[in-house]
Protein backbone atom coordinates (compact mmCIF):
# COMPACT_ATOMS: atom_id res chain seq x y z
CA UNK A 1 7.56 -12.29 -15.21
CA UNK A 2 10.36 -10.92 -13.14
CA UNK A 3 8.16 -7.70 -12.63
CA UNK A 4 5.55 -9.45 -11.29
CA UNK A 5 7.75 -11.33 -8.83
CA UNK A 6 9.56 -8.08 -7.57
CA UNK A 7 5.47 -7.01 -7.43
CA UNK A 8 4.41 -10.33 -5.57
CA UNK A 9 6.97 -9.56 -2.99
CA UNK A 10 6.33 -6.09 -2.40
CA UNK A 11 2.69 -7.01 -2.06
CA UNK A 12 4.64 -9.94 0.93
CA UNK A 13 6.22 -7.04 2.14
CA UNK A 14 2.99 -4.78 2.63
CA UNK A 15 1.49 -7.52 4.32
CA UNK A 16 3.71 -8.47 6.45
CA UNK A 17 3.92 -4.93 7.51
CA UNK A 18 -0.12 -5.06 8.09
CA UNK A 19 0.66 -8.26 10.30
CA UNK A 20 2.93 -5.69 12.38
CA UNK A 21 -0.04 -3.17 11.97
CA UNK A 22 -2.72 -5.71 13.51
CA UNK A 23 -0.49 -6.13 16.24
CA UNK A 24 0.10 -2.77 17.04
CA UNK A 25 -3.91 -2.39 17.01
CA UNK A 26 -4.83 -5.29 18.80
CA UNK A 27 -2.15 -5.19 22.19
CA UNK A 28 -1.11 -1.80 22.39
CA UNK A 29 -4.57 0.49 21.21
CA UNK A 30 -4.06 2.27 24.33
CA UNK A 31 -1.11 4.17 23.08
CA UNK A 32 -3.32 5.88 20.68
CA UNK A 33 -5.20 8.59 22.42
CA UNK A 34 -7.65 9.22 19.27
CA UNK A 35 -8.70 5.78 19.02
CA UNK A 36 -9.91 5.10 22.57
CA UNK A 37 -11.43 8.80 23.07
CA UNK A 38 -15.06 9.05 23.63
CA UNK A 39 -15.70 12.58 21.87
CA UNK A 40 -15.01 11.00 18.28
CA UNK A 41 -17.92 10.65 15.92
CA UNK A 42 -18.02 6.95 16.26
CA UNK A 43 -16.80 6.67 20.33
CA UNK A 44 -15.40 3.40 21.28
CA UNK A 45 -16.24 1.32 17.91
CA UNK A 46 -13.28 3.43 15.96
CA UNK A 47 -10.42 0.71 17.16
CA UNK A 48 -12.59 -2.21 16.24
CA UNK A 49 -13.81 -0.61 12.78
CA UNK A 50 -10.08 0.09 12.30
CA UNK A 51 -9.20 -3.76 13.18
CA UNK A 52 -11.73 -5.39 10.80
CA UNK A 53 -10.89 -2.91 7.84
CA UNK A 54 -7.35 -3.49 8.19
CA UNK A 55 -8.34 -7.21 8.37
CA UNK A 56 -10.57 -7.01 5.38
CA UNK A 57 -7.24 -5.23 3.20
CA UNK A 58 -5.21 -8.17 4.69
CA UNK A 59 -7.60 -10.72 3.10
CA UNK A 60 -7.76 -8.63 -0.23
CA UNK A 61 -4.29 -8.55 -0.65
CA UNK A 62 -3.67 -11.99 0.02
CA UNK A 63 -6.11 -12.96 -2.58
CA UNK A 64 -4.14 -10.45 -5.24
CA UNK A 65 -0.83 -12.25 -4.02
CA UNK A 66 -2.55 -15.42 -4.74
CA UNK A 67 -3.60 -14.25 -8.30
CA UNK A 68 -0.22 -13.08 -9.34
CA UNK A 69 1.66 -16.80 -7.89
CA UNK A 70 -0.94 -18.32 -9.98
CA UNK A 71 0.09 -16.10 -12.90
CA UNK A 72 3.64 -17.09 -12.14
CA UNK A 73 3.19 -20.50 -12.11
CA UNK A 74 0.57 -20.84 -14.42
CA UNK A 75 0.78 -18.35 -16.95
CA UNK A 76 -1.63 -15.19 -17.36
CA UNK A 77 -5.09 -16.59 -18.78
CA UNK A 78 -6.06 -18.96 -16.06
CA UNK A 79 -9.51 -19.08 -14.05
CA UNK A 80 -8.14 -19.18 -10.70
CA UNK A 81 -6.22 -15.52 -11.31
CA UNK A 82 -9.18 -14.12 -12.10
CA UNK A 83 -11.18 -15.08 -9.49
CA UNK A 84 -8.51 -13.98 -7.29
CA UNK A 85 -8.16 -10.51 -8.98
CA UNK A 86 -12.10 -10.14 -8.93
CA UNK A 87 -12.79 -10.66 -5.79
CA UNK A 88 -10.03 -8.68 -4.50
CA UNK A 89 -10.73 -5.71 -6.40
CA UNK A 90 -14.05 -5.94 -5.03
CA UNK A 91 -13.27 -5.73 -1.69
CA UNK A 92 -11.16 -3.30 -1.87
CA UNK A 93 -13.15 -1.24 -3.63
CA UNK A 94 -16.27 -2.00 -0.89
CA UNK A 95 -13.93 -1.68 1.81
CA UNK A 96 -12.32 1.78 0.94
CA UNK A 97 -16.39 3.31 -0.13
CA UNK A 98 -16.93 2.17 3.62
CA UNK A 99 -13.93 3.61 4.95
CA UNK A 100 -13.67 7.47 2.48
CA UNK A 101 -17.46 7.42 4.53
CA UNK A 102 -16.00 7.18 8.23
CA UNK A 103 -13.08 9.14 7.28
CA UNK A 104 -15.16 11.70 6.19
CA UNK A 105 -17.79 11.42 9.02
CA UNK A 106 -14.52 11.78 11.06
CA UNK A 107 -12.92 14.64 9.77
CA UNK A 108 -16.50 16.19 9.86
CA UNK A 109 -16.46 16.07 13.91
CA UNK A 110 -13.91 18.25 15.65
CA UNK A 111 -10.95 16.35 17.19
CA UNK A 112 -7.49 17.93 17.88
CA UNK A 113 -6.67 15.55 14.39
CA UNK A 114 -8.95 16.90 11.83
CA UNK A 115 -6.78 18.80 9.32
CA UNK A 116 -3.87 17.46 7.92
CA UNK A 117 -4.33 13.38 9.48
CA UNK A 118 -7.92 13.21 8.16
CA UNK A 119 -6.91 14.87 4.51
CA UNK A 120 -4.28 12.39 4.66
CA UNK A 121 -6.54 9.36 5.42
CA UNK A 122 -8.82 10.53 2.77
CA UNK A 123 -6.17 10.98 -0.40
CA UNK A 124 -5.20 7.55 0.70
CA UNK A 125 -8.58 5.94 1.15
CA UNK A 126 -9.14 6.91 -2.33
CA UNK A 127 -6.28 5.64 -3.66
CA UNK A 128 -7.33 2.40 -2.50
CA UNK A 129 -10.38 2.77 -4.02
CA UNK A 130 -8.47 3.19 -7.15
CA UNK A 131 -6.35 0.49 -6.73
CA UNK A 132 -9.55 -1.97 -6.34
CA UNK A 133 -10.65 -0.13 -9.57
CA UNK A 134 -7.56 -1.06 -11.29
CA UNK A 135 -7.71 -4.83 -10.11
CA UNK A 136 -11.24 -4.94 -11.20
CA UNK A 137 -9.88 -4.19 -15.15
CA UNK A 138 -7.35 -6.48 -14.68
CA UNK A 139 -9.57 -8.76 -13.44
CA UNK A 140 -11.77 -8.54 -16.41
CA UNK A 141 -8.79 -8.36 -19.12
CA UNK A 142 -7.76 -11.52 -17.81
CA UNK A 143 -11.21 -12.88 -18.21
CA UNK A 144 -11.22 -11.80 -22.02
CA UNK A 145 -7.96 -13.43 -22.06
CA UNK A 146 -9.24 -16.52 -20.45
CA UNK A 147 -11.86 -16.37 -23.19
CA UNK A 148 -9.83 -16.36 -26.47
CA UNK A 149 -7.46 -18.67 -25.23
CA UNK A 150 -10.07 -21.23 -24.53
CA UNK A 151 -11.38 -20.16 -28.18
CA UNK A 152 -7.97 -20.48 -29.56
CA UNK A 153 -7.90 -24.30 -28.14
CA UNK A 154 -10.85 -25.35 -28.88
CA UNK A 155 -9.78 -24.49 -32.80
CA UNK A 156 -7.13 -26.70 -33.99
């Protein structure tokens, strides 16, 4: 259990840092030259595709922070973690198909950040994509789980 606290709190950490991120999005795009310039593949909708994905991994990992408190507090095999743990692999997995796509439409058009940014952005993207995979067989050992336990009590 102490693992998964030191993980619940890194996962705090991350989003807390993705709070700062929104911020930094929202009031001060205009210091970003590459998100408000009109020659990009997808023009003046980058900042705003940027603000609901980020928003979208904000909600995702709040709903995996959720799972693992309820693990915590509850033990592994409950219903509520894997809900959680479902539908946040999910999204993440939705989310970073969606954005690998505009990363790679964007690294396809030339802009003075195509080489080492957009390679960057696309090794990550898919690590995310990953990382929903990995929730998702969480998600379903903790249904099997769910299932043997409730098994288990139903035979006395």
């Amino acid at each position: 259990m102490n693992k998964l606290k030191i993980l619940l709190g890194l996962i705090y950490l991350y989003l807390i840092l993705l709070l700062v991120h929104f911020y930094m999005l929202i009031f001060h795009w205009h210091a970003y030259p590459m998100f408000t310039s009109s020659d990009l593949i997808l023009g003046g909708w980058l900042p705003y595709i940027n603000v609901g994905s980020k928003m979208i991994y904000f909600i995702s990992f709040s709903l995996l922070a959720s799972g693992i408190f309820t693990i915590i507090r509850k033990g592994y095999f409950n219903k509520k973690a894997f809900k959680s743990f479902r539908v946040s692999g999910w999204t993440l997995l939705i989310v970073g198909v969606l954005h690998l796509l505009k990363d790679i439409l964007s690294s396809l058009h030339e802009n003075p950040f195509n080489n080492l940014n957009s390679m960057i952005s696309i090794i990550l993207t898919i690590s995310i994509i990953f990382l929903g995979l990995g929730i998702l067989f969480l998600g379903d050992i903790l249904k099997n789980g769910l299932q043997l336990k409730s098994e288990n009590d139903l035979t006395i």
